[in-house]
PDB file of N, CA and C in Angstrom:
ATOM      1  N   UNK A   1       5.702  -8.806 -18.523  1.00  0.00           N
ATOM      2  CA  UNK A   1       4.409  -8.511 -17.909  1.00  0.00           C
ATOM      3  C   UNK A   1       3.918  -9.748 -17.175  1.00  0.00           C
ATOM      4  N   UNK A   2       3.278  -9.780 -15.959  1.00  0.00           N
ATOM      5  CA  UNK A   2       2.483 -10.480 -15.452  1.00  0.00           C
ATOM      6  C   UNK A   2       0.897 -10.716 -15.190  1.00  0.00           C
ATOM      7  N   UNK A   3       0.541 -11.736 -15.162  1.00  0.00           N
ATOM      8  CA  UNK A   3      -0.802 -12.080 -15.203  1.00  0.00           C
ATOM      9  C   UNK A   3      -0.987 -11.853 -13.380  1.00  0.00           C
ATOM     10  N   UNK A   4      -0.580 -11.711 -12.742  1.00  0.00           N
ATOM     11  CA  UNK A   4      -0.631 -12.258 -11.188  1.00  0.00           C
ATOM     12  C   UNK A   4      -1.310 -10.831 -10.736  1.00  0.00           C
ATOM     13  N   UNK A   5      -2.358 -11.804 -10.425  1.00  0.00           N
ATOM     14  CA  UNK A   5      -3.491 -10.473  -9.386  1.00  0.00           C
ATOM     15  C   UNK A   5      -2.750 -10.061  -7.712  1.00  0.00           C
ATOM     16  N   UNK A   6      -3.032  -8.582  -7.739  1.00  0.00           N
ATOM     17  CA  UNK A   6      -3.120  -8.303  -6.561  1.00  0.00           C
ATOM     18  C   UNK A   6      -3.691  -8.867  -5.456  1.00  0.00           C
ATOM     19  N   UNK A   7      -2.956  -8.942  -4.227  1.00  0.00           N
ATOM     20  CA  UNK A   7      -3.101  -9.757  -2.996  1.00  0.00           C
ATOM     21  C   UNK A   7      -3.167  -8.629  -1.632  1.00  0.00           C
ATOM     22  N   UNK A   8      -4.296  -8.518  -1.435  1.00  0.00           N
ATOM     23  CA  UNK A   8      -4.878  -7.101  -1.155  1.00  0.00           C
ATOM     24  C   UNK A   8      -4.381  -7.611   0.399  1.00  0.00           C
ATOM     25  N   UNK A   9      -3.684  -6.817   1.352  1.00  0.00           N
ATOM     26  CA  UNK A   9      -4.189  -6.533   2.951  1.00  0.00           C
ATOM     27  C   UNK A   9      -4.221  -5.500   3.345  1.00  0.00           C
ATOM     28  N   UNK A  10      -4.491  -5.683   5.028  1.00  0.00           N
ATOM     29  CA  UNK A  10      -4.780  -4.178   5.623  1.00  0.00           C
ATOM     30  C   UNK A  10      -3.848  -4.307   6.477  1.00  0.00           C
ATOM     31  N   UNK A  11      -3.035  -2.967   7.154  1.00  0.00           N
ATOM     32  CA  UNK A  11      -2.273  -3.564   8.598  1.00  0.00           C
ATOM     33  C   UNK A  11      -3.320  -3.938   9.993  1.00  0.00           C
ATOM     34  N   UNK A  12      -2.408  -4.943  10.609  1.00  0.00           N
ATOM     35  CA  UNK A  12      -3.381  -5.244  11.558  1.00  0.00           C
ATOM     36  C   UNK A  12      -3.323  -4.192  12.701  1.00  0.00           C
ATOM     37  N   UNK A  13      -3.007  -2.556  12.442  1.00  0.00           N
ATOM     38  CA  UNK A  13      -3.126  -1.310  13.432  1.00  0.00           C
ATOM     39  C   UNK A  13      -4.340  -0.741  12.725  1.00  0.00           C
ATOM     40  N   UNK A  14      -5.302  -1.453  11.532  1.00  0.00           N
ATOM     41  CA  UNK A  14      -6.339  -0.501  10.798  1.00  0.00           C
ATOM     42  C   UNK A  14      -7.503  -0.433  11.637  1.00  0.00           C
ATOM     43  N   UNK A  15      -7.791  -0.520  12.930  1.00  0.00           N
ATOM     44  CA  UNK A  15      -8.886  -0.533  13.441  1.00  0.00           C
ATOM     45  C   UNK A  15      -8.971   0.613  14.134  1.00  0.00           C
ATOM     46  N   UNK A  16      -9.461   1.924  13.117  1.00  0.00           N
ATOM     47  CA  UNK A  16      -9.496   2.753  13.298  1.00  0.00           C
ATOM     48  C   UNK A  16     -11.131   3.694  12.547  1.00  0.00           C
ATOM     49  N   UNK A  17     -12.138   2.741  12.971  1.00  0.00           N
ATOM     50  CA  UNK A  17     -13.330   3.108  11.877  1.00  0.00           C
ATOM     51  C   UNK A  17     -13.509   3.159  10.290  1.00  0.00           C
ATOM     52  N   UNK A  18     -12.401   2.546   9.573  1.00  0.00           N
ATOM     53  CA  UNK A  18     -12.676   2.662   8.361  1.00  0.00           C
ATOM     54  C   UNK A  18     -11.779   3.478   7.393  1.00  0.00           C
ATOM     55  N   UNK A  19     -10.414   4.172   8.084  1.00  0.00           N
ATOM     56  CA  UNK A  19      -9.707   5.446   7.525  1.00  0.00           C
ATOM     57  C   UNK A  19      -8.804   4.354   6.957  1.00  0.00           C
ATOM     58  N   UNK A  20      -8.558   3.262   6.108  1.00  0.00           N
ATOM     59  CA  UNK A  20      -7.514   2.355   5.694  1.00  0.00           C
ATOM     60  C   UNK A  20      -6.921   2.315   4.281  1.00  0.00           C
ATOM     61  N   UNK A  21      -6.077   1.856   4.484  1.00  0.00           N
ATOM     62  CA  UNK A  21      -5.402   1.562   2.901  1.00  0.00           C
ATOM     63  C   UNK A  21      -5.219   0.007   3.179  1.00  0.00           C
ATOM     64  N   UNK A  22      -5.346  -0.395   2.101  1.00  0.00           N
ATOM     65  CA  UNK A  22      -4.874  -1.907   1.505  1.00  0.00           C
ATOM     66  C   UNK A  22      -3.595  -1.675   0.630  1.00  0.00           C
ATOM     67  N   UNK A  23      -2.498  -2.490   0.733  1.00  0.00           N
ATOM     68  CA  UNK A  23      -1.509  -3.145  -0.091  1.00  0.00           C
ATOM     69  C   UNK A  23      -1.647  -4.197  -0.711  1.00  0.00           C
ATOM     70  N   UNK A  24      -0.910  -3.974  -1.814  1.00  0.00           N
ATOM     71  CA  UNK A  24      -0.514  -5.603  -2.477  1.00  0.00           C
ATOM     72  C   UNK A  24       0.940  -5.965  -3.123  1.00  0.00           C
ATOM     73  N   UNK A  25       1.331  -6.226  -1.549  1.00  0.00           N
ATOM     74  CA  UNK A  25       2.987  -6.308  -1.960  1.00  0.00           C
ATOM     75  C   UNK A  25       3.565  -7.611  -2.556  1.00  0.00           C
ATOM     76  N   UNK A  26       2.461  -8.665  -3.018  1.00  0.00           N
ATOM     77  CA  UNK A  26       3.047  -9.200  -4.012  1.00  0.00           C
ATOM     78  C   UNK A  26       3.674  -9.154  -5.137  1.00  0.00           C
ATOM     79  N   UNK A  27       3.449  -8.315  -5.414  1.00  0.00           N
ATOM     80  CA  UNK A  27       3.780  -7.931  -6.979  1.00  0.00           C
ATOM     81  C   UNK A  27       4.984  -6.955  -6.760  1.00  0.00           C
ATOM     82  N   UNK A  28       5.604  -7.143  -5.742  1.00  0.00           N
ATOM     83  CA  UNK A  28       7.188  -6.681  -6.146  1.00  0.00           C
ATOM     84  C   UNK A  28       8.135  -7.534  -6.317  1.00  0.00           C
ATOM     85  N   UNK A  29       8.306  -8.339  -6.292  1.00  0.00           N
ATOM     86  CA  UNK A  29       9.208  -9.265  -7.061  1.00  0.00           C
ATOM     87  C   UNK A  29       9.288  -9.255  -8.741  1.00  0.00           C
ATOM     88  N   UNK A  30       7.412  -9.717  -8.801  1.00  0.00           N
ATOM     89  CA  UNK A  30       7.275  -9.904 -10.678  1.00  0.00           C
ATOM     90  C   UNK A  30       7.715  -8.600 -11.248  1.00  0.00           C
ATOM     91  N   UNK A  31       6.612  -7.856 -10.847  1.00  0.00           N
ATOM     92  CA  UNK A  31       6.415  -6.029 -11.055  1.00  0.00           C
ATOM     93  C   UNK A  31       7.479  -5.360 -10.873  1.00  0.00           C
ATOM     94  N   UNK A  32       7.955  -5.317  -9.857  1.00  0.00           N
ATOM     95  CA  UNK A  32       8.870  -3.996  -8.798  1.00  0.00           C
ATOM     96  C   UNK A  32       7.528  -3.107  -8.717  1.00  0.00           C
ATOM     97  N   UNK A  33       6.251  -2.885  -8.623  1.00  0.00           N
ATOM     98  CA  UNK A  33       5.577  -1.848  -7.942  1.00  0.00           C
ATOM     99  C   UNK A  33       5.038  -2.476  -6.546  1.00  0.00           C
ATOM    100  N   UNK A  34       4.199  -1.811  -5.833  1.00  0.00           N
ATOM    101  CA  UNK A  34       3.262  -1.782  -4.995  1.00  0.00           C
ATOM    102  C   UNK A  34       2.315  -0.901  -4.395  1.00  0.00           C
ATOM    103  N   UNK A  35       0.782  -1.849  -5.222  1.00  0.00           N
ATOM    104  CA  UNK A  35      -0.172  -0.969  -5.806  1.00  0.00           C
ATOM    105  C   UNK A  35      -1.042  -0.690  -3.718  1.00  0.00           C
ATOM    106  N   UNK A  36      -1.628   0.507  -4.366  1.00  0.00           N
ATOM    107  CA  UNK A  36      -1.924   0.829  -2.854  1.00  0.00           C
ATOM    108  C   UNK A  36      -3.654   1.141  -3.236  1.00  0.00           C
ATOM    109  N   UNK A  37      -4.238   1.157  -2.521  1.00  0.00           N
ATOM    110  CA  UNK A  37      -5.863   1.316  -2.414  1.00  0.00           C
ATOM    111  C   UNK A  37      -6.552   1.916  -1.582  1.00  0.00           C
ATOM    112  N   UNK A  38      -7.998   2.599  -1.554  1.00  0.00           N
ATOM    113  CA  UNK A  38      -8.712   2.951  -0.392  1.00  0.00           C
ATOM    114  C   UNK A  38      -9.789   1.694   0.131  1.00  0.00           C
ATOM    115  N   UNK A  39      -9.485   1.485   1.184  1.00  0.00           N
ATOM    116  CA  UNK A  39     -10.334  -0.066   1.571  1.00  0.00           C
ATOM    117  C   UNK A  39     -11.856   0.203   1.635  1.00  0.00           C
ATOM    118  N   UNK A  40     -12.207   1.390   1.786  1.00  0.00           N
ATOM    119  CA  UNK A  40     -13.468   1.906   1.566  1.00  0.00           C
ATOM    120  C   UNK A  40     -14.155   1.678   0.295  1.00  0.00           C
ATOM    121  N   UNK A  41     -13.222   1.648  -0.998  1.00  0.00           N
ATOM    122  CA  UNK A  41     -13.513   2.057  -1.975  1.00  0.00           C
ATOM    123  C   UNK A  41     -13.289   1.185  -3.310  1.00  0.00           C
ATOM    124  N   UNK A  42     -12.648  -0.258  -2.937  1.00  0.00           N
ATOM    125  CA  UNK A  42     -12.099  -1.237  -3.369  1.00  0.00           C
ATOM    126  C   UNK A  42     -11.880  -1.350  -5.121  1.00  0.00           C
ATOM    127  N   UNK A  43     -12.996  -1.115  -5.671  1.00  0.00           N
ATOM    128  CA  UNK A  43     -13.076  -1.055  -6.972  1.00  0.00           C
ATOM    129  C   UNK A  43     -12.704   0.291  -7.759  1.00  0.00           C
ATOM    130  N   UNK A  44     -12.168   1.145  -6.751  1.00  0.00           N
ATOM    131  CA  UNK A  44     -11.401   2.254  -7.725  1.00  0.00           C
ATOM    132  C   UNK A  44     -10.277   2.137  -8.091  1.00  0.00           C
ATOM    133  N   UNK A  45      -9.763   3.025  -8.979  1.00  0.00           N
ATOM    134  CA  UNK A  45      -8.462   3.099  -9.402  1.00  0.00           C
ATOM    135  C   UNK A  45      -7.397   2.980  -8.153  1.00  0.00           C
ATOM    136  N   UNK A  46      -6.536   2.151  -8.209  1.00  0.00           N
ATOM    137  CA  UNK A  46      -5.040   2.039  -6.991  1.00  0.00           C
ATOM    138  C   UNK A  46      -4.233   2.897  -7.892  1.00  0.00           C
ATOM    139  N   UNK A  47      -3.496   3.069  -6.412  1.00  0.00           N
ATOM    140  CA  UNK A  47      -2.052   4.130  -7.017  1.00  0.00           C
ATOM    141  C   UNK A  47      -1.094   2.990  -7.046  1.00  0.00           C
ATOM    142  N   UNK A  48      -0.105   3.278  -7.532  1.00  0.00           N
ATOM    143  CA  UNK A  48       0.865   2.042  -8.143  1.00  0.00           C
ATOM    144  C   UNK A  48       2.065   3.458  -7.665  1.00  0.00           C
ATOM    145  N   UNK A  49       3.075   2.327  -6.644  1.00  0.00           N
ATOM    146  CA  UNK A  49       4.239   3.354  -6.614  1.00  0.00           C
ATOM    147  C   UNK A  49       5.386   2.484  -6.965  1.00  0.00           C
ATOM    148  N   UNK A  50       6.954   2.829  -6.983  1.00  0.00           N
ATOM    149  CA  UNK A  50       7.929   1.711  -7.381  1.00  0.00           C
ATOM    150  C   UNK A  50       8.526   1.198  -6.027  1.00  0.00           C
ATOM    151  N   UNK A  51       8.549   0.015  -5.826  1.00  0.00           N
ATOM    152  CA  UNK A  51       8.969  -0.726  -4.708  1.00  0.00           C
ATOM    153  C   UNK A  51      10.151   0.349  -4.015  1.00  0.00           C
ATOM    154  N   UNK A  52      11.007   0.887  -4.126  1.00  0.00           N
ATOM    155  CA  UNK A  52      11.771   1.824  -3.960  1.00  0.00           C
ATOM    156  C   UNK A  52      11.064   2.988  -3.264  1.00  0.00           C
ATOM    157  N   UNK A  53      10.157   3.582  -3.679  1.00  0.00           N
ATOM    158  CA  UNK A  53       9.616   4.626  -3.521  1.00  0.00           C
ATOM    159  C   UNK A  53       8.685   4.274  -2.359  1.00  0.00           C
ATOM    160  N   UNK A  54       8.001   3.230  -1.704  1.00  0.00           N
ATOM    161  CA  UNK A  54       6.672   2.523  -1.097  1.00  0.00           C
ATOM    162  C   UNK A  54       7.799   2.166  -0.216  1.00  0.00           C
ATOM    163  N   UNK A  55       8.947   1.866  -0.261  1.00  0.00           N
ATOM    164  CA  UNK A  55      10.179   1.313   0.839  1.00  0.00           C
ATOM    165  C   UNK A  55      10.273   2.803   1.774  1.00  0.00           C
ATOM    166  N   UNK A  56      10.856   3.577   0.710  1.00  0.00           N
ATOM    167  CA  UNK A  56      10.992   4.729   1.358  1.00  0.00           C
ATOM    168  C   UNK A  56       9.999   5.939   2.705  1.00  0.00           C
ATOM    169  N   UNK A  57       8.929   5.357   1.752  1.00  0.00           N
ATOM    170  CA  UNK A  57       7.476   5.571   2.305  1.00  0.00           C
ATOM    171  C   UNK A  57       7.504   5.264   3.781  1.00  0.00           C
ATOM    172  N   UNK A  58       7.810   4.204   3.774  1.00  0.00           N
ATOM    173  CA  UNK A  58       6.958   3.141   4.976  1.00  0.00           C
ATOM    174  C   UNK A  58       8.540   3.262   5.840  1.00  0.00           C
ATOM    175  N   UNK A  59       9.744   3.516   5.555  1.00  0.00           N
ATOM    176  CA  UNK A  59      10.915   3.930   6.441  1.00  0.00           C
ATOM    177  C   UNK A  59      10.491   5.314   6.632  1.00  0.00           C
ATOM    178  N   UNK A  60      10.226   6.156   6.288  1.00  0.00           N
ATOM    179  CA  UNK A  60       9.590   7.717   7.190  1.00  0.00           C
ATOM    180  C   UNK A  60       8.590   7.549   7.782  1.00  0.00           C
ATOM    181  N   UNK A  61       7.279   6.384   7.647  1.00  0.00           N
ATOM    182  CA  UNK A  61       6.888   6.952   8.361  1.00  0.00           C
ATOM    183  C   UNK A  61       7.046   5.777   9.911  1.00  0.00           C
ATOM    184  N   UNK A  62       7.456   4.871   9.902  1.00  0.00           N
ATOM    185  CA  UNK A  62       8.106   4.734  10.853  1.00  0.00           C
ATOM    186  C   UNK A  62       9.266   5.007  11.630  1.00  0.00           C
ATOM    187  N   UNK A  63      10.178   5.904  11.032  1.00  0.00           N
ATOM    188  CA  UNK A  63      10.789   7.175  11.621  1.00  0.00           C
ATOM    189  C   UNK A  63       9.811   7.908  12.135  1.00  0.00           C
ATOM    190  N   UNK A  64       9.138   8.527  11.875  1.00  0.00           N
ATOM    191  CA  UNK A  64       8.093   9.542  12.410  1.00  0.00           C
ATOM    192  C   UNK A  64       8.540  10.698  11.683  1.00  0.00           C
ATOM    193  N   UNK A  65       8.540  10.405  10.769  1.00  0.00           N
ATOM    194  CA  UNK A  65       9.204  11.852   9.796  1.00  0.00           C
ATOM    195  C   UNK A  65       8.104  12.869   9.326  1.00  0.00           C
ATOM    196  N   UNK A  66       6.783  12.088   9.405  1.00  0.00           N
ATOM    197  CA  UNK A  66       5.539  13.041   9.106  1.00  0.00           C
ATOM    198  C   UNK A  66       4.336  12.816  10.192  1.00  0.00           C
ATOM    199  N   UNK A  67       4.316  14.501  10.552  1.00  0.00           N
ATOM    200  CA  UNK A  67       3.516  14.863  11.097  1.00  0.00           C
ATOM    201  C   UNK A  67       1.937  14.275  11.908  1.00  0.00           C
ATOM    202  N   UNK A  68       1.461  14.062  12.169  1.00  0.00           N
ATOM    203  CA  UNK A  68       0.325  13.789  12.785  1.00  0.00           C
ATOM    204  C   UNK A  68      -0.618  14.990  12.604  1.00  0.00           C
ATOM    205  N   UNK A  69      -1.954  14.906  12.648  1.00  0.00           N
ATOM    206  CA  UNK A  69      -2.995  15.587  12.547  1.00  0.00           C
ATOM    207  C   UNK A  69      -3.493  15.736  13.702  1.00  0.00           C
TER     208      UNK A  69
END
């Protein structure tokens, strides 16, 4: 287990009124997770996914594998 706090950012494409998530991809090395957040909302519960899974994530959606609204 680690003591090491989350190291919160935003991407620098979040300038989009406020619709953001924060990362804290420090903690994949110690951890293997990377906890994710609403930047709106800072002090709520983060989702925690496994470095694996947050890899995978972020390769679709820069594929463009999901949809747009």
């Amino acid at each position: 287990m680690t003591t090491e706090s989350p190291r919160w950012f935003k991407s620098s494409y979040s300038e989009n009124g406020g619709q953001c998530i924060e990362v804290a991809a420090n903690l994949v090395a110690s951890c293997g997770v990377v906890p994710v957040r609403d930047s709106k909302v800072p002090h709520a519960t983060a989702l925690t996914f496994k470095a694996s899974a947050w890899s995978s994530f972020v390769t679709g959606v820069k594929g463009e594998q999901f949809p747009t609204l």
